[in-house]
N, C-alpha and C. Protein backbone atom coordinates (compact mmCIF):
# COMPACT_ATOMS: atom_id res chain seq x y z
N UNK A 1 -0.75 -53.41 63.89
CA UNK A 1 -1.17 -52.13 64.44
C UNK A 1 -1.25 -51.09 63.31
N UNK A 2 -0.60 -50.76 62.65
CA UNK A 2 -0.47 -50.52 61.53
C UNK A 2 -2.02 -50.96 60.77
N UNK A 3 -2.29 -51.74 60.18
CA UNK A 3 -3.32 -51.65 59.87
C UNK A 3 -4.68 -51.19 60.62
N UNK A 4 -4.29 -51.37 61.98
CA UNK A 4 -5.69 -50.55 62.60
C UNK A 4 -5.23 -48.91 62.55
N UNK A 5 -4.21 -48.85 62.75
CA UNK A 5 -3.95 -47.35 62.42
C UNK A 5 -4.80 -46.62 61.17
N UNK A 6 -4.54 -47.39 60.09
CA UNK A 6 -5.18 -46.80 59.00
C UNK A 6 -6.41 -46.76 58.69
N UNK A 7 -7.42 -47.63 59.25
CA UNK A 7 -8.63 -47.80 59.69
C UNK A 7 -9.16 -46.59 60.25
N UNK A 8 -8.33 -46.16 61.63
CA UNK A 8 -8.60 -45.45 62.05
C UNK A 8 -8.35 -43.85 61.82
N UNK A 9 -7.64 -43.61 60.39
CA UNK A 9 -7.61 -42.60 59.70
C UNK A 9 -8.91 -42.11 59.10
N UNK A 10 -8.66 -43.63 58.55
CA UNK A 10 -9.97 -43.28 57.95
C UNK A 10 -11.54 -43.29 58.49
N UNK A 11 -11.50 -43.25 59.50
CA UNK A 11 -12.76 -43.30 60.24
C UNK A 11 -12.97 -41.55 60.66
N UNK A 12 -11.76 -41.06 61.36
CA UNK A 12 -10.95 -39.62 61.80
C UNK A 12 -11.71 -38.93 60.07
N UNK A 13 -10.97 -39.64 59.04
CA UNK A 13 -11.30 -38.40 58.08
C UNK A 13 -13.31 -38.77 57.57
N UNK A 14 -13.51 -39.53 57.88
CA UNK A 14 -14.93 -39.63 57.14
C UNK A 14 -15.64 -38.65 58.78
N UNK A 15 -15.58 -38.58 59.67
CA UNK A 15 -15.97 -37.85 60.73
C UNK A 15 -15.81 -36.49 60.32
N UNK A 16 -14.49 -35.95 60.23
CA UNK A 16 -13.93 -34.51 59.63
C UNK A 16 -14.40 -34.29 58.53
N UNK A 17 -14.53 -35.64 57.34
CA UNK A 17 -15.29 -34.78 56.11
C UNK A 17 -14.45 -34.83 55.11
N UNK A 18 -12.75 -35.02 55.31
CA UNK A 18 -12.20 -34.78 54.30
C UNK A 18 -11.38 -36.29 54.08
N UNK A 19 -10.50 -36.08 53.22
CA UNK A 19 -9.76 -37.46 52.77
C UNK A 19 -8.77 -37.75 53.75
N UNK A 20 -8.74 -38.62 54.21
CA UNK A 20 -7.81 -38.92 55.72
C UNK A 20 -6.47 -39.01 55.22
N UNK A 21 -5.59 -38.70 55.70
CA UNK A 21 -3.96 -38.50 55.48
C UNK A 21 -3.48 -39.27 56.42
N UNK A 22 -2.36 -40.26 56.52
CA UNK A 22 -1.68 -40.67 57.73
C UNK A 22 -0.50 -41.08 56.89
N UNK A 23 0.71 -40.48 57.97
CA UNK A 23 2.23 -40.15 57.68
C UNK A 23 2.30 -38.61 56.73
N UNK A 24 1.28 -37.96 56.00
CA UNK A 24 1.56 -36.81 55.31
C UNK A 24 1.42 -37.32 53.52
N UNK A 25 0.57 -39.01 54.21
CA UNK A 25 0.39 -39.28 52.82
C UNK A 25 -1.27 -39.28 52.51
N UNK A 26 -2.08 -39.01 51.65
CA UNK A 26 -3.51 -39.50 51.43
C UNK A 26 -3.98 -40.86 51.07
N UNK A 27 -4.70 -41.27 52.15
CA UNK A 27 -5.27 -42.46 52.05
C UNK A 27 -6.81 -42.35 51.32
N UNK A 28 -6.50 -43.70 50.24
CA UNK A 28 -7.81 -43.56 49.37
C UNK A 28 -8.23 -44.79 49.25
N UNK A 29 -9.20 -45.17 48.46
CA UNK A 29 -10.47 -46.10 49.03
C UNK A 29 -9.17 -47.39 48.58
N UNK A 30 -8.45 -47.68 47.73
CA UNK A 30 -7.89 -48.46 47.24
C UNK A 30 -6.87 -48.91 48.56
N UNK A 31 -6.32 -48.27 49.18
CA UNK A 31 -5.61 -48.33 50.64
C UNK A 31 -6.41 -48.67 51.64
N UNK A 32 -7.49 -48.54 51.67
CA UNK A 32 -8.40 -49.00 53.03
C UNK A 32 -9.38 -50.49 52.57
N UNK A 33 -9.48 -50.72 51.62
CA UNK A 33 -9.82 -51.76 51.23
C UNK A 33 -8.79 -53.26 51.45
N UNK A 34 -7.33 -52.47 50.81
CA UNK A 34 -6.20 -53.38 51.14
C UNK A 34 -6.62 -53.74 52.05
N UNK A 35 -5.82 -52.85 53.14
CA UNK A 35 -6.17 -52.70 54.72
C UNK A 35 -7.54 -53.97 55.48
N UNK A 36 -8.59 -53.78 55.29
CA UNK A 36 -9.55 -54.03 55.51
C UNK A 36 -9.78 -55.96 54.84
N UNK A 37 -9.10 -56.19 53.72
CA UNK A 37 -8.91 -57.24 53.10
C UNK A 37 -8.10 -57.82 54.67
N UNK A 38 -7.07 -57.87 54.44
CA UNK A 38 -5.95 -57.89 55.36
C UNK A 38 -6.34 -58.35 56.70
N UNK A 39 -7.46 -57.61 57.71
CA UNK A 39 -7.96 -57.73 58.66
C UNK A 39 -8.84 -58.62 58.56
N UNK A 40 -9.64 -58.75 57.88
CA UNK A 40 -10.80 -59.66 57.29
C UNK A 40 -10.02 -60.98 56.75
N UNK A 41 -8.97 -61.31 56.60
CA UNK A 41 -8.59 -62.39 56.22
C UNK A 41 -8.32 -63.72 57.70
N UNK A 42 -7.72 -62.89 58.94
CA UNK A 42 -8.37 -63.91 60.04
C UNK A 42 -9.72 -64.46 60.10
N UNK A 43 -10.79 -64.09 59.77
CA UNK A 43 -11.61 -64.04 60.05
C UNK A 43 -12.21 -64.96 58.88
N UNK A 44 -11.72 -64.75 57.55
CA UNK A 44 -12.32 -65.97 56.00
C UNK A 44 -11.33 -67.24 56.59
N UNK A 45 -9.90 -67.13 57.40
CA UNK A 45 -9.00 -68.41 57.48
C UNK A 45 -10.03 -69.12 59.13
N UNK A 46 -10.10 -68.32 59.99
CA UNK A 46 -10.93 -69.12 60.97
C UNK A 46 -12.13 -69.75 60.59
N UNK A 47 -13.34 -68.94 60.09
CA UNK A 47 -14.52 -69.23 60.37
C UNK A 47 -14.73 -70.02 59.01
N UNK A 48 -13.88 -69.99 57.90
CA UNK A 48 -14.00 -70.64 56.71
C UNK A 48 -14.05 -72.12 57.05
N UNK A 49 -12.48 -71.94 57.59
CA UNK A 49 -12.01 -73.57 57.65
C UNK A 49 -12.76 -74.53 58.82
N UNK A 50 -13.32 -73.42 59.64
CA UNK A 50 -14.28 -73.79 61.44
C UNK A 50 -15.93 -74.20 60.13
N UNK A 51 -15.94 -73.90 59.37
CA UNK A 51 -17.84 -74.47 58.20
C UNK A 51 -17.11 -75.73 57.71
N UNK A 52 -16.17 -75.06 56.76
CA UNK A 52 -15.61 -76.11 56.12
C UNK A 52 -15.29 -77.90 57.01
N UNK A 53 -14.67 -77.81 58.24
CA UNK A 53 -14.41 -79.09 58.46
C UNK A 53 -15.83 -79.59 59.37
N UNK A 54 -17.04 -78.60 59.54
CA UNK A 54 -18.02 -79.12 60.31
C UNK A 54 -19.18 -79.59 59.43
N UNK A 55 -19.03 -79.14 58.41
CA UNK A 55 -19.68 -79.61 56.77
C UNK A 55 -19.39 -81.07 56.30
N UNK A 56 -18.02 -81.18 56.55
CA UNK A 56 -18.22 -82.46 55.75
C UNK A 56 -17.76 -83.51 56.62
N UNK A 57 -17.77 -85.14 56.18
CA UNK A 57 -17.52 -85.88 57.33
C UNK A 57 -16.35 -86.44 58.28
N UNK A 58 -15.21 -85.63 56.97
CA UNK A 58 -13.98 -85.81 57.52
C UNK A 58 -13.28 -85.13 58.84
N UNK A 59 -14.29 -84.14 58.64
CA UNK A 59 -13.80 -82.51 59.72
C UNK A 59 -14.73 -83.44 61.07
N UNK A 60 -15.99 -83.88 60.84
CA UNK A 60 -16.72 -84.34 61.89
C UNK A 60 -16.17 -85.35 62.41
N UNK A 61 -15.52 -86.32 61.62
CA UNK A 61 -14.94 -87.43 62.58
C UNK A 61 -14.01 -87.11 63.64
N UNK A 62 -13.29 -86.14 63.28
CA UNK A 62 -12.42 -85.88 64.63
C UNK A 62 -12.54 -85.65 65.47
N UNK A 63 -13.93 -85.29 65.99
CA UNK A 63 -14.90 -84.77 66.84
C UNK A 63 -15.04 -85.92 67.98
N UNK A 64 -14.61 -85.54 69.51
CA UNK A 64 -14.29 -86.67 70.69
C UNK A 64 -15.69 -86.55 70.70
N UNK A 65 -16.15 -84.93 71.15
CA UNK A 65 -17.76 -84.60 71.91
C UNK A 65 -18.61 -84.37 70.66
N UNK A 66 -19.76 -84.33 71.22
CA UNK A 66 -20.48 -84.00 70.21
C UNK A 66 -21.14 -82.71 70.69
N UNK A 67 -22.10 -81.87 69.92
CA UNK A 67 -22.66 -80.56 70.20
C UNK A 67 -21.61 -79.73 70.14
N UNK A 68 -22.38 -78.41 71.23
CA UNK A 68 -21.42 -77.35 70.86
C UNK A 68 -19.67 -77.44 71.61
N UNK A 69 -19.81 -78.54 72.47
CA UNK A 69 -18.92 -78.70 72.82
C UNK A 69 -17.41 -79.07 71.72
N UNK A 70 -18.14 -80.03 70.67
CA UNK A 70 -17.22 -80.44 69.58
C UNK A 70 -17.20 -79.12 68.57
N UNK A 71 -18.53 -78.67 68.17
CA UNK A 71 -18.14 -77.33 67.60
C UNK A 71 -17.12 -76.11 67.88
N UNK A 72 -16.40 -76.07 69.23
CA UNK A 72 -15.93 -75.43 70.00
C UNK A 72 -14.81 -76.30 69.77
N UNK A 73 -14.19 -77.12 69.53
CA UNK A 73 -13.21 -78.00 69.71
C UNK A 73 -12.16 -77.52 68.30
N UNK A 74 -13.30 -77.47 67.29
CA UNK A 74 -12.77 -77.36 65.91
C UNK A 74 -12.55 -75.89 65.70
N UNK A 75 -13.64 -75.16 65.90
CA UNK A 75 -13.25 -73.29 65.80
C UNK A 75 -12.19 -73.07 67.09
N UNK A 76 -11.78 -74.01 67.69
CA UNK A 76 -10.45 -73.34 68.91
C UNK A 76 -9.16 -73.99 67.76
N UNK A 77 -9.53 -75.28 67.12
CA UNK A 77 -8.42 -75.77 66.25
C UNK A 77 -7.74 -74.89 65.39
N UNK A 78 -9.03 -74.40 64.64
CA UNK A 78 -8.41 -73.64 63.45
C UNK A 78 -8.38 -71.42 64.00
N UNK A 79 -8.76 -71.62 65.49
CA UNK A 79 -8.39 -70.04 65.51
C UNK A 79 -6.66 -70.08 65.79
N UNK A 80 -6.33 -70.97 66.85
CA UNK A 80 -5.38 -71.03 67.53
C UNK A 80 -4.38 -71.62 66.19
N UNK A 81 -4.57 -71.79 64.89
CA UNK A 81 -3.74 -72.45 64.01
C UNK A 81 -4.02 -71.18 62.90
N UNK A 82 -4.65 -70.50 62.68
CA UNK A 82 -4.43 -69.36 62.13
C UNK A 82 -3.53 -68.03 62.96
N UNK A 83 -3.70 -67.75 64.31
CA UNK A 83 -2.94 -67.15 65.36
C UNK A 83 -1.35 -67.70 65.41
N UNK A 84 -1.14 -68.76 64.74
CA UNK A 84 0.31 -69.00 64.80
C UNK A 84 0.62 -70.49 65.95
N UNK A 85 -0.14 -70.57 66.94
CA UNK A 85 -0.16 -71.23 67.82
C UNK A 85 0.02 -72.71 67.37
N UNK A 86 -1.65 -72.96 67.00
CA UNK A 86 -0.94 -74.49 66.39
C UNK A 86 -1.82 -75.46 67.67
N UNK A 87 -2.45 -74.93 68.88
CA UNK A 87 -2.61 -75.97 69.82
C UNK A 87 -4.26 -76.67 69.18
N UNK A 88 -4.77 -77.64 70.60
CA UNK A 88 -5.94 -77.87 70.03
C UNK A 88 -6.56 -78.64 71.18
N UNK A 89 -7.94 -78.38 71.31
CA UNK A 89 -8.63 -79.07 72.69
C UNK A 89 -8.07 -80.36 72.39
N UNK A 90 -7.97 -81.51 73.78
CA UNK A 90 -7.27 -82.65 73.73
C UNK A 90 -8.71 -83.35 73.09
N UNK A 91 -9.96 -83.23 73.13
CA UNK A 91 -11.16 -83.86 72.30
C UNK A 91 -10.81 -84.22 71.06
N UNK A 92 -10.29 -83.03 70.50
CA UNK A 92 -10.28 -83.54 68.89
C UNK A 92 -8.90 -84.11 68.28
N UNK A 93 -9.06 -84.74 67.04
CA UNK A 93 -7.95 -86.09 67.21
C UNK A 93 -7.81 -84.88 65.70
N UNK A 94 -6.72 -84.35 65.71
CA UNK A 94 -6.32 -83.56 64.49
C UNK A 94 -4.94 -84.31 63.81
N UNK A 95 -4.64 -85.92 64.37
CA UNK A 95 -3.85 -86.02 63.38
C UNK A 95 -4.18 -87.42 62.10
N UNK A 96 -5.33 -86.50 61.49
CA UNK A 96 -5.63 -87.10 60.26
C UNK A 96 -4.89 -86.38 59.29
N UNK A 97 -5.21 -86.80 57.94
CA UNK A 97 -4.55 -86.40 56.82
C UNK A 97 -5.66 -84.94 56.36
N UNK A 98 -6.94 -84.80 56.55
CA UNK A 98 -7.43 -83.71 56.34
C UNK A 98 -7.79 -82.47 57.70
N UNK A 99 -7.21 -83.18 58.80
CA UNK A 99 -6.66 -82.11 59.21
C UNK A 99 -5.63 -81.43 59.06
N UNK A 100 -4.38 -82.42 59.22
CA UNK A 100 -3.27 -81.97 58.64
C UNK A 100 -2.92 -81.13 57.79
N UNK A 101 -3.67 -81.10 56.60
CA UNK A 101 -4.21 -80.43 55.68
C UNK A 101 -4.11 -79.17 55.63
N UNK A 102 -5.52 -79.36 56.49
CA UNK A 102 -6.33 -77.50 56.34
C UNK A 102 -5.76 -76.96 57.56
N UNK A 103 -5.79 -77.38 58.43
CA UNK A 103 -4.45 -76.49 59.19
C UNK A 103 -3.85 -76.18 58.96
N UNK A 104 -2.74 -76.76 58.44
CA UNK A 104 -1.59 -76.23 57.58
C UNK A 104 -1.77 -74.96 57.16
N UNK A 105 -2.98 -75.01 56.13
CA UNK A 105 -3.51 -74.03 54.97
C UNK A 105 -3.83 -73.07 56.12
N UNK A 106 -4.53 -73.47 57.21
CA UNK A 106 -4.69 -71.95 58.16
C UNK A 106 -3.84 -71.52 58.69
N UNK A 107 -2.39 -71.96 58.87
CA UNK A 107 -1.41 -71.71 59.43
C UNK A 107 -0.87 -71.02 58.58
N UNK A 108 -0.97 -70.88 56.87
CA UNK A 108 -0.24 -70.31 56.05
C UNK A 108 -1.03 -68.82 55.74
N UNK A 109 -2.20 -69.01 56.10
CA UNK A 109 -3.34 -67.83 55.84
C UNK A 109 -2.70 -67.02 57.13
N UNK A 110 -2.55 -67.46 57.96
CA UNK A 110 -2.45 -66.62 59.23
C UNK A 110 -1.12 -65.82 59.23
N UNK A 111 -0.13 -66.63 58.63
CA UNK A 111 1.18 -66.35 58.73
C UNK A 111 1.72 -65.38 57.60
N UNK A 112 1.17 -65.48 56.68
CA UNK A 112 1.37 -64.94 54.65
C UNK A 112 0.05 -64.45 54.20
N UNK A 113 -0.67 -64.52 54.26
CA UNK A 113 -2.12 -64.24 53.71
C UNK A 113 -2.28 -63.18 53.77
N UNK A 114 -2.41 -62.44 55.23
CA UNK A 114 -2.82 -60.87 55.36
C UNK A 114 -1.38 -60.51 55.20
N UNK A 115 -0.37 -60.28 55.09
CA UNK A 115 0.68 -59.35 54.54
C UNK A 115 0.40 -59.08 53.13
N UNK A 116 0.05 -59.85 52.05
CA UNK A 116 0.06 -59.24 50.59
C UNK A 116 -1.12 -58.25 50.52
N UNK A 117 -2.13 -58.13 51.25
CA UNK A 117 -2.51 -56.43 50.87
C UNK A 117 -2.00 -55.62 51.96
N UNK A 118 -0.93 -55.68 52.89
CA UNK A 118 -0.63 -54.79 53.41
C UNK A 118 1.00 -54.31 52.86
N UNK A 119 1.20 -54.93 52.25
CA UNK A 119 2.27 -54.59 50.98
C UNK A 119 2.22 -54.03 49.81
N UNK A 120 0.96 -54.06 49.65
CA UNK A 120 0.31 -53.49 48.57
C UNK A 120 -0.06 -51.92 49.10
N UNK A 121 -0.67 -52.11 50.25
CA UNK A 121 -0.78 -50.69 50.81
C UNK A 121 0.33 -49.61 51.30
N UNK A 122 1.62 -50.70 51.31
CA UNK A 122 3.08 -49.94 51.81
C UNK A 122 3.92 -49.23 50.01
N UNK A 123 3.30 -50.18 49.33
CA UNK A 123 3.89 -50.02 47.88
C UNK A 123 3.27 -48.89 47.47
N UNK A 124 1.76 -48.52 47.76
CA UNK A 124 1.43 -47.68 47.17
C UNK A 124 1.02 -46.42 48.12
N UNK A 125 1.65 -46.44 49.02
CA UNK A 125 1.94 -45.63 50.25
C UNK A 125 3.46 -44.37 50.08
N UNK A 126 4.21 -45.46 49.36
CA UNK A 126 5.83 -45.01 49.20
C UNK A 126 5.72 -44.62 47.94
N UNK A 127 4.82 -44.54 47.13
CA UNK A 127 4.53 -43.74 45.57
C UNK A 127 4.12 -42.59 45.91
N UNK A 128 3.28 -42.72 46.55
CA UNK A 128 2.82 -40.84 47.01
C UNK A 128 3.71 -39.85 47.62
N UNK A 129 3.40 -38.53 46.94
CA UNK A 129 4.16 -37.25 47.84
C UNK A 129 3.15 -37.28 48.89
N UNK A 130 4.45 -36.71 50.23
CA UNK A 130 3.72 -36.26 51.10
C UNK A 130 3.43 -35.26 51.20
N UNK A 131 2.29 -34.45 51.64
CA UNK A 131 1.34 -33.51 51.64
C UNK A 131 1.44 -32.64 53.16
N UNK A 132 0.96 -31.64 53.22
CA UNK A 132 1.04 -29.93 53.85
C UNK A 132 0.28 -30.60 54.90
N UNK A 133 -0.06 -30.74 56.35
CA UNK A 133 -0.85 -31.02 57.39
C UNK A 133 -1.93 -29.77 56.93
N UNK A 134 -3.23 -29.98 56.51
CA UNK A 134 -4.63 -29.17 56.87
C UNK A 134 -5.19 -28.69 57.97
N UNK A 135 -6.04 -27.79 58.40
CA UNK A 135 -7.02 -27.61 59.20
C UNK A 135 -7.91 -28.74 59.43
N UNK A 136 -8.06 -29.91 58.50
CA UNK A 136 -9.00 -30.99 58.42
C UNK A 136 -8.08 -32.12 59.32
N UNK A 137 -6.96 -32.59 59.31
CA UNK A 137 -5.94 -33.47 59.55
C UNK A 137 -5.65 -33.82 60.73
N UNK A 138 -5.74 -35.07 61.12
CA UNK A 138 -5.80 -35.49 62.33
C UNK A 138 -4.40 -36.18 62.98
N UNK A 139 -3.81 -35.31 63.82
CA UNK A 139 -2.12 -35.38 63.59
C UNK A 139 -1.92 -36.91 64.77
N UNK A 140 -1.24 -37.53 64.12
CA UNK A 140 -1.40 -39.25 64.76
C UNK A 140 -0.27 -39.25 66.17
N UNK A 141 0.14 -38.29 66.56
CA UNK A 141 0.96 -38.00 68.23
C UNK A 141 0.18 -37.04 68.83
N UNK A 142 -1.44 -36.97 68.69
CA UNK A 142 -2.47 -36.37 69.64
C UNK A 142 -3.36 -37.27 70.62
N UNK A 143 -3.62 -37.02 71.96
CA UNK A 143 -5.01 -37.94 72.64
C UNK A 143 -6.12 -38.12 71.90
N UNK A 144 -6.26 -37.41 70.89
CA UNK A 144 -7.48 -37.77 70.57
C UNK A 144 -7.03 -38.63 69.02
N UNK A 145 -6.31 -38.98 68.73
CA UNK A 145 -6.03 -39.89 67.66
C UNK A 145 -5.71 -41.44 68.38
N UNK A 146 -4.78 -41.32 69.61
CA UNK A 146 -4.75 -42.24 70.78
C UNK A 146 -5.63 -42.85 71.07
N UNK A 147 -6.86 -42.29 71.21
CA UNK A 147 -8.41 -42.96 72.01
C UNK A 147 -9.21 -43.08 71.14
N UNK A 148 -9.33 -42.73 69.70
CA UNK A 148 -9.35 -42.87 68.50
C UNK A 148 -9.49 -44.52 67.77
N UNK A 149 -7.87 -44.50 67.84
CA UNK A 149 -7.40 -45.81 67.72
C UNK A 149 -7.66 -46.90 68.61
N UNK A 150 -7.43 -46.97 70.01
CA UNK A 150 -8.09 -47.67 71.08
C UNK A 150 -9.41 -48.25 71.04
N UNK A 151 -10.27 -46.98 70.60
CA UNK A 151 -11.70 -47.11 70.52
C UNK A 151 -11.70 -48.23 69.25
N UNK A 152 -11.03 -48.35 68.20
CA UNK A 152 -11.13 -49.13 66.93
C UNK A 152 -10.36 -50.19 67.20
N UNK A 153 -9.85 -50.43 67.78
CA UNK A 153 -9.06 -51.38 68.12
C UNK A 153 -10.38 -52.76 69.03
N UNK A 154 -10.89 -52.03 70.26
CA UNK A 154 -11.56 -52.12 70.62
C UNK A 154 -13.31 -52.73 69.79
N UNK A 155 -13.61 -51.73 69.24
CA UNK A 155 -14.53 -52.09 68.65
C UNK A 155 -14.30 -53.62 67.45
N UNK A 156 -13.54 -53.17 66.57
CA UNK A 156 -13.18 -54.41 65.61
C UNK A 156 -12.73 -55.63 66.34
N UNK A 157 -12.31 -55.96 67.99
CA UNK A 157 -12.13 -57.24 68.89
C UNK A 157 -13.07 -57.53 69.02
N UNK A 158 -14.54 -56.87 68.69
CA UNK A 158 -15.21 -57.89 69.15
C UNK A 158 -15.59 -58.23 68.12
N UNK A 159 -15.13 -57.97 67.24
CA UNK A 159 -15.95 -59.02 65.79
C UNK A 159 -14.73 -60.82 65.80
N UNK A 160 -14.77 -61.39 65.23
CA UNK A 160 -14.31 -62.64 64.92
C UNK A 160 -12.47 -62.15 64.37
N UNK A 161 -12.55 -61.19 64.17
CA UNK A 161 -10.93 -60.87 63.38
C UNK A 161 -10.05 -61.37 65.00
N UNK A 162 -10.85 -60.88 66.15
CA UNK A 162 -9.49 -61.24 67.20
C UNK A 162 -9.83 -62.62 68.10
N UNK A 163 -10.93 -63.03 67.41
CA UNK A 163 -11.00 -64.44 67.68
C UNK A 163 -10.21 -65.34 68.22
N UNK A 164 -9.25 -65.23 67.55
CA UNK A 164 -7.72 -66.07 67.71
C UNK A 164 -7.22 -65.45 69.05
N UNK A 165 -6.93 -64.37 69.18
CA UNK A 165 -6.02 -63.56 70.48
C UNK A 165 -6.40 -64.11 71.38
N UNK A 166 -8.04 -64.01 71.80
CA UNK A 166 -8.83 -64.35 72.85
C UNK A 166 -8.95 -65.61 73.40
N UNK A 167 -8.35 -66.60 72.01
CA UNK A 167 -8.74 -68.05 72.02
C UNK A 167 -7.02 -68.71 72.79
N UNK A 168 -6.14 -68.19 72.42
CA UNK A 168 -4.86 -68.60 72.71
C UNK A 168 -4.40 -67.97 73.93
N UNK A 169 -4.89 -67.23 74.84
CA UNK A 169 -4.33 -66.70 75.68
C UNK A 169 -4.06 -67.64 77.16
């Protein structure tokens, strides 16, 4: 949440015009990039490893169905194994040695992967003074920072980053 928070600073300050602040600290392109790395990394561990095992013939053999049905078999494998979950349609036979594998590897992307730029963004979060609230500043215990965030929250689910949420429920 936290990282959509800051997203959504910075969306608040490119609207207002000025450099978005959240906690009384200034967020700059080097912090929203973290950020944005971070979020974008579900999304290189799903859809990477969902090309990767439909590319070559090892990822295809595990495949019960064929079509989009088996395509669907493998992107539920590796969302639900980047999400932490781990499950997998009963179609696909994931206990080979290159599944084993790259699951794993999506299980470690999902779990460790996006924290190192959001550590990076806490490291260089806790270096900065905090700063005077502006006339420009969008104070983060208002409705309209609330529906703000919602709205971004919202919008960025439907891209592939919440892939996983939707897939494990």
């Amino acid at each position: 949440m936290l990282a959509f928070a800051i997203v959504t600073m910075f969306v608040a300050g490119l609207m207002v015009g000025r450099t978005p602040e959240y906690l009384g600290k200034k967020l700059e392109a080097r912090e929203v990039k973290m950020t944005m790395l971070s979020l974008l990394s579900y999304s290189l561990s799903i859809l990477g490893y969902t090309a990767l095992a439909a590319a070559i013939p090892q990822g295809v053999a595990g495949i019960a169905n064929g079509g989009p049905h088996g395509f669907s078999e493998i992107l539920y494998a590796f969302a639900s194994a980047t999400g932490n979950n781990g499950s997998s349609f009963a179609g696909l036979s994931t206990n080979t040695l290159f599944y084993n594998v790259v699951l794993a590897a999506a299980m470690a992307m999902g779990r460790f992967i996006y924290v190192i730029p959001l550590l990076a963004v806490a490291g260089s979060l806790a270096q900065k003074t905090r700063v005077e609230p502006s006339a420009g500043s969008v104070p983060t215990h208002s409705p309209q920072f609330v529906g703000l965030l919602a709205g971004v929250v919202l919008i960025m689910g439907i891209s592939p980053i919440s892939l996983r949420c939707r897939l494990d429920l």
